[in-house]
N, C-alpha and C. Protein backbone atom coordinates (compact mmCIF):
# COMPACT_ATOMS: atom_id res chain seq x y z
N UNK A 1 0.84 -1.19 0.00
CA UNK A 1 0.00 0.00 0.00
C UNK A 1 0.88 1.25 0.00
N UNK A 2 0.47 2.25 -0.77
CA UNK A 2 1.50 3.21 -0.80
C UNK A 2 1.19 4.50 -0.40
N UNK A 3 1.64 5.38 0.20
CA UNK A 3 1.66 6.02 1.50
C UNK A 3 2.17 7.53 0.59
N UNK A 4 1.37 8.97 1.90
CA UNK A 4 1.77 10.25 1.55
C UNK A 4 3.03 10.14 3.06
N UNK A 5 3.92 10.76 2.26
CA UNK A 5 5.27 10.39 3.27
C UNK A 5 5.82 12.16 3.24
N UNK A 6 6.00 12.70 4.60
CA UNK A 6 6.42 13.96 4.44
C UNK A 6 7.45 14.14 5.34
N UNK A 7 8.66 14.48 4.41
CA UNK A 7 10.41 14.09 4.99
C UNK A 7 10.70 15.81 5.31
N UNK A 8 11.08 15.76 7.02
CA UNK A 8 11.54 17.18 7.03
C UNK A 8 12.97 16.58 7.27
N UNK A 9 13.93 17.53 6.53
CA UNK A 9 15.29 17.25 7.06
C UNK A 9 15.94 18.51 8.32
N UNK A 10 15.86 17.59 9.67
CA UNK A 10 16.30 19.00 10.22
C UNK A 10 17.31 19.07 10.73
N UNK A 11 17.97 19.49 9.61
CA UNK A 11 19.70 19.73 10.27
C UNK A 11 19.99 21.14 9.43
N UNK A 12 19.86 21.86 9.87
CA UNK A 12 19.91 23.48 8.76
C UNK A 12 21.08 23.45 7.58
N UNK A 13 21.77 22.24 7.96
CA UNK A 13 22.81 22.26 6.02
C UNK A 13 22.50 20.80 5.76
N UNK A 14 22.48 20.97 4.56
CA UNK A 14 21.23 19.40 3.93
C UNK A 14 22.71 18.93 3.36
N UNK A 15 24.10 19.64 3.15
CA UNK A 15 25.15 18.89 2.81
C UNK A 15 25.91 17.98 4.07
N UNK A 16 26.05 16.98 4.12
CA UNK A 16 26.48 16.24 5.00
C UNK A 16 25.39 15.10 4.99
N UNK A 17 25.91 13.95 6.55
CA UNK A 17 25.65 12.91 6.26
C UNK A 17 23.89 13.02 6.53
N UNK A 18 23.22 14.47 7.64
CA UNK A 18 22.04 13.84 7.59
C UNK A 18 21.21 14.14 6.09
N UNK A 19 21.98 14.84 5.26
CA UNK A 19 21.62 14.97 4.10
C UNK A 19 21.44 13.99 3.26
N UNK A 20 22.67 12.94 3.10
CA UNK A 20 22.49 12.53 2.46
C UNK A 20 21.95 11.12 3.23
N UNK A 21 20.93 11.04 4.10
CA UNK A 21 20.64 9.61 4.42
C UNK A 21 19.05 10.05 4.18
N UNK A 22 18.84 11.66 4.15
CA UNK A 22 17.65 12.19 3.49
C UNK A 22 17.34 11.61 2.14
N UNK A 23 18.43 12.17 1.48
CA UNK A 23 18.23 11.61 -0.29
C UNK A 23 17.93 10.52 -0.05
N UNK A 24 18.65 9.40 0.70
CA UNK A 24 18.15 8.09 0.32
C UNK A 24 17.12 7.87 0.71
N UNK A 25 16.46 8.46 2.06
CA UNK A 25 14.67 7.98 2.09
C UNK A 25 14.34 8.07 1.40
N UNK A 26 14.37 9.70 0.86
CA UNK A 26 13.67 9.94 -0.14
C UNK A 26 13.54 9.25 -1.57
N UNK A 27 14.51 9.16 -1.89
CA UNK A 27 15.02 8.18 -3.28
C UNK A 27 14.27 7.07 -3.43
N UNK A 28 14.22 5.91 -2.36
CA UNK A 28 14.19 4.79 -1.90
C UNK A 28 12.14 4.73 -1.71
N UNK A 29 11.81 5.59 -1.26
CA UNK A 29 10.10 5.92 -0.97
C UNK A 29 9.68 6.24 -2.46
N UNK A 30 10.40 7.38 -3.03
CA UNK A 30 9.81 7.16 -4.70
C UNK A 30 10.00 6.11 -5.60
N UNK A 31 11.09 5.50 -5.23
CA UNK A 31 11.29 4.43 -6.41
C UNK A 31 10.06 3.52 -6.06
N UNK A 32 9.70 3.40 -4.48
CA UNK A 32 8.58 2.31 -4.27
C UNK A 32 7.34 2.88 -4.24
N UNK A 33 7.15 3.61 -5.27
CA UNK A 33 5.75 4.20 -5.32
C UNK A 33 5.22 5.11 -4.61
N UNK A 34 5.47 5.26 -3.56
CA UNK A 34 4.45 6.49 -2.38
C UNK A 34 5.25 7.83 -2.60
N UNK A 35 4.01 8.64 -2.57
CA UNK A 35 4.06 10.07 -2.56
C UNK A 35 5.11 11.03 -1.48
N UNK A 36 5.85 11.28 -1.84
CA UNK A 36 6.93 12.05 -0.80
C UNK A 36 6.89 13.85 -0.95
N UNK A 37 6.93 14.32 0.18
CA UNK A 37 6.79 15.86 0.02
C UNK A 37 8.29 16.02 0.96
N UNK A 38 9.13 17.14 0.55
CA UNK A 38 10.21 17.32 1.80
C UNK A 38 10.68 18.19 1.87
N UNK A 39 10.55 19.19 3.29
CA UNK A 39 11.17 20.57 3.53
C UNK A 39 12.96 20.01 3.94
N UNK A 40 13.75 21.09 3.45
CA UNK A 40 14.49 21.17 4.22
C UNK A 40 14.91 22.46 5.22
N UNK A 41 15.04 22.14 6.27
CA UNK A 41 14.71 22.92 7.38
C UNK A 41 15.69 24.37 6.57
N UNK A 42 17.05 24.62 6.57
CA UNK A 42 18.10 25.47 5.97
C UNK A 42 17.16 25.92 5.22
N UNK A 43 16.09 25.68 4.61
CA UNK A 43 15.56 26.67 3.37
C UNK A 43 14.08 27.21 3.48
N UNK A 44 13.93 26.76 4.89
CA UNK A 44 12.60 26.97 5.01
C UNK A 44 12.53 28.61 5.69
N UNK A 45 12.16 30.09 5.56
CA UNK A 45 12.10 31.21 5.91
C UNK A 45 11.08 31.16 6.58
N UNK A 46 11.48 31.60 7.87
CA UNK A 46 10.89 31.85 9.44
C UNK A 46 11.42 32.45 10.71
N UNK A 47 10.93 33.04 11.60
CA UNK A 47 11.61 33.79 13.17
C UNK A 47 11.59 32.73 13.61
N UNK A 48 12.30 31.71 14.25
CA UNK A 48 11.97 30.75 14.56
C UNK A 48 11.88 31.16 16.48
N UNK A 49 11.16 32.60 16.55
CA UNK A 49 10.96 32.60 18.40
C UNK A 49 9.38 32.71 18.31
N UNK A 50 9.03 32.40 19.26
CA UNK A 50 8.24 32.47 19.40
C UNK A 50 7.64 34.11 20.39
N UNK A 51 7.64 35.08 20.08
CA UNK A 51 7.98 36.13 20.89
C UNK A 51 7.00 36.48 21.90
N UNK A 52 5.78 36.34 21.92
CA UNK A 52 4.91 36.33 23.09
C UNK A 52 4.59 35.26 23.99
N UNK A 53 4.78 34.19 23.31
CA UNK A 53 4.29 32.68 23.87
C UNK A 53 3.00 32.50 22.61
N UNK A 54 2.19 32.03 23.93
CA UNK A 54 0.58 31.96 23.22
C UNK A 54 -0.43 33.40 23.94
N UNK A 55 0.51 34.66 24.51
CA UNK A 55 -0.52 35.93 25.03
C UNK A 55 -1.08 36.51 23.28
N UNK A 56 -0.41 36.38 22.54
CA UNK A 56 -0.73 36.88 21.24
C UNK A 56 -0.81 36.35 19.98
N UNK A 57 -1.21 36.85 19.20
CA UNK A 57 -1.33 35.56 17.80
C UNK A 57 0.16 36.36 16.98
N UNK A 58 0.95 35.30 16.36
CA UNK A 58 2.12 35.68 15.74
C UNK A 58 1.82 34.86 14.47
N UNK A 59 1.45 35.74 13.53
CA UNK A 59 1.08 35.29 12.05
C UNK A 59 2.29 34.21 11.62
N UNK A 60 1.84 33.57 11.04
CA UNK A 60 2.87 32.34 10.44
C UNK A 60 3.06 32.83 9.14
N UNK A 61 4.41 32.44 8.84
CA UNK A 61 5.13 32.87 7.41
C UNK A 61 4.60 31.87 6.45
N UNK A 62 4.74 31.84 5.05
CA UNK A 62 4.08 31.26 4.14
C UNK A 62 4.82 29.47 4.19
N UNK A 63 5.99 29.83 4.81
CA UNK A 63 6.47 28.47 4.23
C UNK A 63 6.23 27.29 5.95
N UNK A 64 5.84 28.28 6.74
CA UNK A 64 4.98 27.91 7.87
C UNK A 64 3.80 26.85 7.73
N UNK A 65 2.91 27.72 7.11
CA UNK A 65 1.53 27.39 6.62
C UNK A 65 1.44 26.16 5.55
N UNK A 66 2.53 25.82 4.51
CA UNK A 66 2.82 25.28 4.03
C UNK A 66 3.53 23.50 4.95
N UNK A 67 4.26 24.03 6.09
CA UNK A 67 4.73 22.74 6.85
C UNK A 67 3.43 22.31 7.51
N UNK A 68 2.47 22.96 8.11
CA UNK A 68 1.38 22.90 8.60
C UNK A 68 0.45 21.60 8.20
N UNK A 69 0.37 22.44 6.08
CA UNK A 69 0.01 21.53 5.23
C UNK A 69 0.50 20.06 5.16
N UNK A 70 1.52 20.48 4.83
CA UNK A 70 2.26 19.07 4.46
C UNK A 70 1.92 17.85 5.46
N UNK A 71 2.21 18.68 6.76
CA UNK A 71 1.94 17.24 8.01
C UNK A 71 0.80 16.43 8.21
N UNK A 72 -0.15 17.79 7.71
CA UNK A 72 -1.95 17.34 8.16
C UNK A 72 -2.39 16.39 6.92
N UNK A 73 -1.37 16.74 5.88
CA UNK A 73 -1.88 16.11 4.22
C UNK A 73 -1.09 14.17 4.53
N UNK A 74 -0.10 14.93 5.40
CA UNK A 74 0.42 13.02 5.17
C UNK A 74 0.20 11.65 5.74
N UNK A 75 0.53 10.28 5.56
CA UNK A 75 0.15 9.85 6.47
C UNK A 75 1.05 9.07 7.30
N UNK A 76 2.19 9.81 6.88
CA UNK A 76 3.39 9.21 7.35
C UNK A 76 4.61 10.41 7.52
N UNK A 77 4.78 11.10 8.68
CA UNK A 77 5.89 11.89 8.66
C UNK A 77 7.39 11.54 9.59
N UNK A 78 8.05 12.00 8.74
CA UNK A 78 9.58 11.87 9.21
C UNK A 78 10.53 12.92 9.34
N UNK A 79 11.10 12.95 10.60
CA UNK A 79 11.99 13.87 10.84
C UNK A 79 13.29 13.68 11.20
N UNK A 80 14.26 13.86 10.32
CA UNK A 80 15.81 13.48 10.41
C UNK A 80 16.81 14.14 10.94
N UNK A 81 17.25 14.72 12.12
CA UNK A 81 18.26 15.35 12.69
C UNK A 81 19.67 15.03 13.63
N UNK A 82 20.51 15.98 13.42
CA UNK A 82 21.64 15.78 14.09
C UNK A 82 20.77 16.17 15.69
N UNK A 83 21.95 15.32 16.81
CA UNK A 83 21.65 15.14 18.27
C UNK A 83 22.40 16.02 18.52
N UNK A 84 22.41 17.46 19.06
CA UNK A 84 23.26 18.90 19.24
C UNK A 84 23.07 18.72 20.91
N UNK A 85 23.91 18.39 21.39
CA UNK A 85 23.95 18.96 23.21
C UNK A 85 22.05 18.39 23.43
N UNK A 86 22.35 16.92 23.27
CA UNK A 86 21.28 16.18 24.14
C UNK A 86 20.06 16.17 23.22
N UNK A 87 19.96 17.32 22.62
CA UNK A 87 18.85 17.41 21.88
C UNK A 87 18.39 17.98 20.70
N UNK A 88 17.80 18.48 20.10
CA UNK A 88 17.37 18.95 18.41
C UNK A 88 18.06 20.30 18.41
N UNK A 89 18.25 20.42 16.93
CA UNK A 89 18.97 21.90 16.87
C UNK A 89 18.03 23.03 17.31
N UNK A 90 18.61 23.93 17.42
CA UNK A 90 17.40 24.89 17.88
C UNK A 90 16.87 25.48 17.34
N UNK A 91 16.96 25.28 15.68
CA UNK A 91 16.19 25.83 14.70
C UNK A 91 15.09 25.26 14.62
N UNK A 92 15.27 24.20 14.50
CA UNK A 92 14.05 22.62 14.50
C UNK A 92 13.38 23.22 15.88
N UNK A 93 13.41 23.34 17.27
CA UNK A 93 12.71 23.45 18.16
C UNK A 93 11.66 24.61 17.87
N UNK A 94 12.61 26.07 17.15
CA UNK A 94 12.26 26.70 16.71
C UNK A 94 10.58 26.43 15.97
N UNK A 95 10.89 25.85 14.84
CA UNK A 95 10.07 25.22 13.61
C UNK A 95 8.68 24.82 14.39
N UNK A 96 9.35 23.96 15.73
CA UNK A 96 7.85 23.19 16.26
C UNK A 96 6.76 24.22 17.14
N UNK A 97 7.96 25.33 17.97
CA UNK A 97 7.11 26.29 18.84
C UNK A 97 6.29 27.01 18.33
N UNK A 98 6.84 27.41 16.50
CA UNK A 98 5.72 28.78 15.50
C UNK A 98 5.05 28.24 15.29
N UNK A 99 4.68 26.53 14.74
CA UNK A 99 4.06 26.19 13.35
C UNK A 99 2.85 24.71 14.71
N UNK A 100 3.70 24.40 15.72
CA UNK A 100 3.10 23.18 16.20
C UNK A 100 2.17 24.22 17.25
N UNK A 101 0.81 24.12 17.07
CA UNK A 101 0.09 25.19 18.00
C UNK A 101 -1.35 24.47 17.79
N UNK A 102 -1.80 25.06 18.59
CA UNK A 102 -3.70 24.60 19.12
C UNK A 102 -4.16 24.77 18.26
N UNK A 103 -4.87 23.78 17.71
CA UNK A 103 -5.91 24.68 16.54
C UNK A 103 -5.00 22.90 14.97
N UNK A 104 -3.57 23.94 14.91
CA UNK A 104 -3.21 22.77 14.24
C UNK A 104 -2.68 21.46 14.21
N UNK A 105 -2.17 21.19 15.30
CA UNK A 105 -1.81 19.62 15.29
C UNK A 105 -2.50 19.23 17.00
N UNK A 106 -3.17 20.04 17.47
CA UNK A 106 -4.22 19.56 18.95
C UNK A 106 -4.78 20.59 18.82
N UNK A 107 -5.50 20.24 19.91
CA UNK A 107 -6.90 20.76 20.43
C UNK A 107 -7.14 21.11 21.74
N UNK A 108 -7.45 21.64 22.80
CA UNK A 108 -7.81 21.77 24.03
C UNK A 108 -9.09 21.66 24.33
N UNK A 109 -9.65 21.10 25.30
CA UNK A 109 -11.23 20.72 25.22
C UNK A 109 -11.70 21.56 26.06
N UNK A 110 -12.25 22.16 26.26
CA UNK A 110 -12.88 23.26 26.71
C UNK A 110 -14.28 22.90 27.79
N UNK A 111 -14.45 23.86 28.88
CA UNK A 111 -15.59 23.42 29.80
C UNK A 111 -16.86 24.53 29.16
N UNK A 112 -17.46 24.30 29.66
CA UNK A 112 -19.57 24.74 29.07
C UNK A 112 -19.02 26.13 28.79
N UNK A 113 -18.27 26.45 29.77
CA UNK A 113 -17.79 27.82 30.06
C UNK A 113 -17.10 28.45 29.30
N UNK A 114 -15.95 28.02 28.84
CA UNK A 114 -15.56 28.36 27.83
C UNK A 114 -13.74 27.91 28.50
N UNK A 115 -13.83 27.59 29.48
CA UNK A 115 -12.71 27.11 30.37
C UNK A 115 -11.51 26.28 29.88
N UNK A 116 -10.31 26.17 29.64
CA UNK A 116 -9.34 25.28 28.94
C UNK A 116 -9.63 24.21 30.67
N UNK A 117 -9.45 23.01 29.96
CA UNK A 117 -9.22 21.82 30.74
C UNK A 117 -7.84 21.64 30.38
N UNK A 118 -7.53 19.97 30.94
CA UNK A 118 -6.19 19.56 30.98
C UNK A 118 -6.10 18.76 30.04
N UNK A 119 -7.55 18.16 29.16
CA UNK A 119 -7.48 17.18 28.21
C UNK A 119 -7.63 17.98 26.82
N UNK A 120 -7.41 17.35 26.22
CA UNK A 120 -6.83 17.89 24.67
C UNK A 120 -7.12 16.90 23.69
N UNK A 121 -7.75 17.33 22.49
CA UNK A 121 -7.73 16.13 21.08
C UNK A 121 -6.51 16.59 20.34
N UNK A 122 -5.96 14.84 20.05
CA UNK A 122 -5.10 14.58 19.36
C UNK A 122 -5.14 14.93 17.71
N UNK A 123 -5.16 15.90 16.96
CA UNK A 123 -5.71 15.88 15.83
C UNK A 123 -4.67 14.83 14.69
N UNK A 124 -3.67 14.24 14.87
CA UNK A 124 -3.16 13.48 14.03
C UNK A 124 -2.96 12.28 14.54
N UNK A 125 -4.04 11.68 15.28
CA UNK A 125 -4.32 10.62 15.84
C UNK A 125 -4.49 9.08 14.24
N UNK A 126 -3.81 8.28 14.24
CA UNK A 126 -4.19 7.51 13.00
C UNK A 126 -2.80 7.66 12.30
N UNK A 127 -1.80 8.55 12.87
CA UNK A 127 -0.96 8.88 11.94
C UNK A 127 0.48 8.18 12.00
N UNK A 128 1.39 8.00 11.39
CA UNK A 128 2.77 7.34 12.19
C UNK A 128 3.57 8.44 11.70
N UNK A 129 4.73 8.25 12.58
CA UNK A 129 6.15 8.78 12.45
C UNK A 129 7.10 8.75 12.81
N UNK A 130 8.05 9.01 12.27
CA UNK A 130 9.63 8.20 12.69
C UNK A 130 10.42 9.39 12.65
N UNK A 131 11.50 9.06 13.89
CA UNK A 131 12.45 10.16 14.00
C UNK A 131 13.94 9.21 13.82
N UNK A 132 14.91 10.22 12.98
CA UNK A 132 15.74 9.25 12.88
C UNK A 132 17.04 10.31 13.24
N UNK A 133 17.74 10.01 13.52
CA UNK A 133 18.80 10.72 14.58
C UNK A 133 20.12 10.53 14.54
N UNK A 134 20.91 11.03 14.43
CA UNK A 134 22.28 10.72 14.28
C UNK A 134 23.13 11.89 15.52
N UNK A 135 24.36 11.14 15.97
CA UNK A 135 25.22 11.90 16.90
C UNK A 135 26.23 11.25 17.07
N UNK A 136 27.10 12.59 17.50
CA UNK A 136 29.03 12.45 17.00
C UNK A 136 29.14 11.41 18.66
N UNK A 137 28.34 10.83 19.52
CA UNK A 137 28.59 9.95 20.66
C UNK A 137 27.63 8.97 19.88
N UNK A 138 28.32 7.41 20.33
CA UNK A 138 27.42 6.13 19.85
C UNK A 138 26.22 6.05 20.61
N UNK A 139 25.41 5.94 20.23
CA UNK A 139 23.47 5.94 20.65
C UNK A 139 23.71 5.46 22.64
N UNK A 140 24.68 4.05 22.41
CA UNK A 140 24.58 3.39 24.01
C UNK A 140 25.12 3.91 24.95
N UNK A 141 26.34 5.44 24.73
CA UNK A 141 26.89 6.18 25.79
C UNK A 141 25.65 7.20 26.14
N UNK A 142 25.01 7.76 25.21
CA UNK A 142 24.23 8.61 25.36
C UNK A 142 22.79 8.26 25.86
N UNK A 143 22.26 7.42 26.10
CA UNK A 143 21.43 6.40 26.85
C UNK A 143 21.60 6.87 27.98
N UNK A 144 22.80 6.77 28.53
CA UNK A 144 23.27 6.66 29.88
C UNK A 144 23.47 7.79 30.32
N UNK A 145 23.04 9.04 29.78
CA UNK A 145 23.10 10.30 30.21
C UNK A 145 21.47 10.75 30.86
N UNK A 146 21.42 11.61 32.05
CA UNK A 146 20.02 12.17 32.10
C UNK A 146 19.31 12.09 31.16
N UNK A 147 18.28 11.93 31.35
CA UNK A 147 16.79 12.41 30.66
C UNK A 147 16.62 11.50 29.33
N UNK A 148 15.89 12.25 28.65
CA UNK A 148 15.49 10.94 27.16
C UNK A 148 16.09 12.28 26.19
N UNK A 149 17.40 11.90 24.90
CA UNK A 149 17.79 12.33 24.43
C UNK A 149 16.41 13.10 23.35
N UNK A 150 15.77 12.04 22.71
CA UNK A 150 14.42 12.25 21.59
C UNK A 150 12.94 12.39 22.63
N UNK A 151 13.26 12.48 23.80
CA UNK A 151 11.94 12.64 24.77
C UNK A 151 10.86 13.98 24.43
N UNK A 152 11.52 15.10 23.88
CA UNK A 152 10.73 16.09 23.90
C UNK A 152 10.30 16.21 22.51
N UNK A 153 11.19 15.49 21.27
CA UNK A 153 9.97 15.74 20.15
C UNK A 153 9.05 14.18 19.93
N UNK A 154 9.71 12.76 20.63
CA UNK A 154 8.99 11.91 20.24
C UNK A 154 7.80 12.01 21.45
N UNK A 155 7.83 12.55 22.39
CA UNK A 155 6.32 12.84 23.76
C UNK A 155 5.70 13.89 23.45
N UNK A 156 6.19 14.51 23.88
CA UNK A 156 6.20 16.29 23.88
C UNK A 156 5.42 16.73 22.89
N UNK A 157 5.96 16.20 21.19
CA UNK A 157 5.52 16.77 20.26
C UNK A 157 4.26 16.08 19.38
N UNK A 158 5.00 14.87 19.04
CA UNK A 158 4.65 14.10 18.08
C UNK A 158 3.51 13.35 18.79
N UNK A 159 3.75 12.72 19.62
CA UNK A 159 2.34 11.71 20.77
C UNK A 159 1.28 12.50 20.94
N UNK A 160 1.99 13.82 21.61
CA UNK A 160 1.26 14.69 22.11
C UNK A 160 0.09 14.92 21.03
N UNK A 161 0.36 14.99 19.73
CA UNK A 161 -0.77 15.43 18.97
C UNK A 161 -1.03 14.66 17.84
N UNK A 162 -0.89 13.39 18.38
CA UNK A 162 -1.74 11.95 17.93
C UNK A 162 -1.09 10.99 17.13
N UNK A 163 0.61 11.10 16.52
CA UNK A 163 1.30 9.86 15.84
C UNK A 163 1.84 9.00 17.24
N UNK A 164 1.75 7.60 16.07
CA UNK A 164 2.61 6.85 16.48
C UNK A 164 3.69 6.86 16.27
N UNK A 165 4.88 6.49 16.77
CA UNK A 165 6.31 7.22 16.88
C UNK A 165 7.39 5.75 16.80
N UNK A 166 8.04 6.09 16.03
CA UNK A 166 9.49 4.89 16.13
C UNK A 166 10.80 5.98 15.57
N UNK A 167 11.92 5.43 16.36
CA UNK A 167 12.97 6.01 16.67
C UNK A 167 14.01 5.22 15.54
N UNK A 168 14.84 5.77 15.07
CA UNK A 168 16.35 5.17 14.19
C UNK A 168 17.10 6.29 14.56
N UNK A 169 18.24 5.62 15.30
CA UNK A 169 19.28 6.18 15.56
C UNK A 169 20.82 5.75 15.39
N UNK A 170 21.81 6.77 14.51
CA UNK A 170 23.00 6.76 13.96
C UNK A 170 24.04 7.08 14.29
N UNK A 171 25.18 6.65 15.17
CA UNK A 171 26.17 7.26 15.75
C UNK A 171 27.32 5.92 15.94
N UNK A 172 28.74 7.00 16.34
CA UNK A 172 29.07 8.15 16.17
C UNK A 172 29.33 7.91 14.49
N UNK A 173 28.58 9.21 14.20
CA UNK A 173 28.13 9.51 12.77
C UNK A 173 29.40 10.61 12.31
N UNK A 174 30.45 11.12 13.26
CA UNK A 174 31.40 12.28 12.71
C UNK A 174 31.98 11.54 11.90
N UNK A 175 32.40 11.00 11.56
CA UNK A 175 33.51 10.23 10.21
C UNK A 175 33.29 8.70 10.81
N UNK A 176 32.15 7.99 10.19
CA UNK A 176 31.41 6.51 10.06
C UNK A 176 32.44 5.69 8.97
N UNK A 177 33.32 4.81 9.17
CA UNK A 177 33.52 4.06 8.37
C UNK A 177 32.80 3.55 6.88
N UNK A 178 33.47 3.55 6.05
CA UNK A 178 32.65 3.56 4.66
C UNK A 178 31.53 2.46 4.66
N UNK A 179 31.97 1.29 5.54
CA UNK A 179 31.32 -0.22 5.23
C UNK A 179 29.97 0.66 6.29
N UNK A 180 30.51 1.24 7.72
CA UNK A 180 29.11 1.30 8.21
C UNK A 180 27.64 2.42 7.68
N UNK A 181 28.69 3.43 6.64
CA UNK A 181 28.04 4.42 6.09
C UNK A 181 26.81 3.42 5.34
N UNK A 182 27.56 3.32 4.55
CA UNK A 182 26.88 1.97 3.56
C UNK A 182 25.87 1.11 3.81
N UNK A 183 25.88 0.50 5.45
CA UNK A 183 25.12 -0.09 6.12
C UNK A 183 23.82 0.89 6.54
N UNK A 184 24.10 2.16 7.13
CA UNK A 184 23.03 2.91 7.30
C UNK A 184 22.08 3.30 6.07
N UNK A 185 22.73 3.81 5.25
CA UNK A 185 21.81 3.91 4.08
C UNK A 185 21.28 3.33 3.48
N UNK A 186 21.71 1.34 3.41
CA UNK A 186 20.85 0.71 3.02
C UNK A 186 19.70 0.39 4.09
N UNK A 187 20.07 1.19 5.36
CA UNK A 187 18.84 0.66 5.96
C UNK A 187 17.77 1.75 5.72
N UNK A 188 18.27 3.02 5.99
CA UNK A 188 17.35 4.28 5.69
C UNK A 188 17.02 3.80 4.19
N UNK A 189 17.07 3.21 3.11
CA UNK A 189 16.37 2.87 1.89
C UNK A 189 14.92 1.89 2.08
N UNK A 190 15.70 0.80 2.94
CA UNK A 190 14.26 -0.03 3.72
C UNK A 190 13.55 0.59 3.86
N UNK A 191 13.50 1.43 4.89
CA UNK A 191 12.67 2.39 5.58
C UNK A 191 11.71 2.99 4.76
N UNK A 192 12.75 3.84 4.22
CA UNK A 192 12.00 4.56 2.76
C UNK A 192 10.99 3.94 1.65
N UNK A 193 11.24 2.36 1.27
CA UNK A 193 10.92 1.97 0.60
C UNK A 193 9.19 1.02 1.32
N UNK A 194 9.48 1.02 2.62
CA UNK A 194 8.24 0.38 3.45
C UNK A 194 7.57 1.47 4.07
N UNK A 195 8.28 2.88 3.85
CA UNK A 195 7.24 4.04 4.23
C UNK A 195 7.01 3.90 5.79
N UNK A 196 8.39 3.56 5.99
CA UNK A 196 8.49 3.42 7.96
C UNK A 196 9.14 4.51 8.77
């Protein structure tokens, strides 16, 4: 069955390795038929602060409204980034605080009153997605550090507003031996090609 698949690459320079393990999803998902859409973060124009919080409405930029699209249109999204000091670059965090908001990827349920409660609809409930991750420490040292390295976009973000979530992770990815380069990308092609 073949699948709308929407590849953000978020590492703000698409040259390097998470670049090119991008091409190969990507490559690997079209050759097997399903529909692929893919921002790359470096080219996407945005403030990526959020400058009031949620006290004010901060109009979203066009290519905003457009990531918005893409996520709600797919049925399969993927997000590929370098592991920067524990966690996502801060452009990418950026990306999720303007564009990930009430209204578009949840909901808050509201009392008679007009009252925010604590429960919330999932609006991309039905949906899957995979985060795939690479860092200059091997995946099993970094385990062993506080907290959950992918905790705040695979809970936080992605659960939070209704996918199912699976993790691929690549390290140490600073200069990977050719045989294991090789090995990763034929697996990111799997992936790509089963729309996982």
């Amino acid at each position: 069955m073949t699948k709308k698949i929407f590849l953000l690459l978020g590492h703000p320079d698409k040259m390097g390795l998470c670049g090119e393990l991008a091409d190969a999803y990507e490559k690997a998902a079209r050759d097997a038929g399903h529909t692929i859409e893919r921002m790359n973060l470096g080219e996407i124009k945005f403030d990526p602060i959020l400058h009031k919080g949620y006290r004010e409405k901060q109009e979203l930029e066009p290519d905003l409204v457009r990531f918005q699209q893409l996520v709600t249109a797919s049925d399969h999204f993927v997000v590929l980034y370098p592991v920067w000091w524990v966690g996502m670059p801060a452009l990418l965090k950026g990306l999720f605080d303007r564009a990930w908001l009430p209204g578009s990827a949840f909901r808050y349920i509201k009392t008679k009153g007009g009252q925010r409660t604590v429960f919330w609809h999932r609006l991309f409930r039905g949906k899957t997605a995979r985060i795939i991750m690479t860092s200059g420490t091997a995946p099993w040292i970094v385990r062993f550090l506080p907290g959950n390295v992918n905790a705040q976009l695979r809970w936080g973000i992605l659960w939070f507003a209704g996918f199912s979530v699976c993790t691929t992770w690549f390290g140490p990815a600073e200069n990977p031996e050719p045989a294991t380069k090789k090995h990763w990308l034929a697996k990111i092609s799997a992936l790509g090609r089963g729309a996982r």
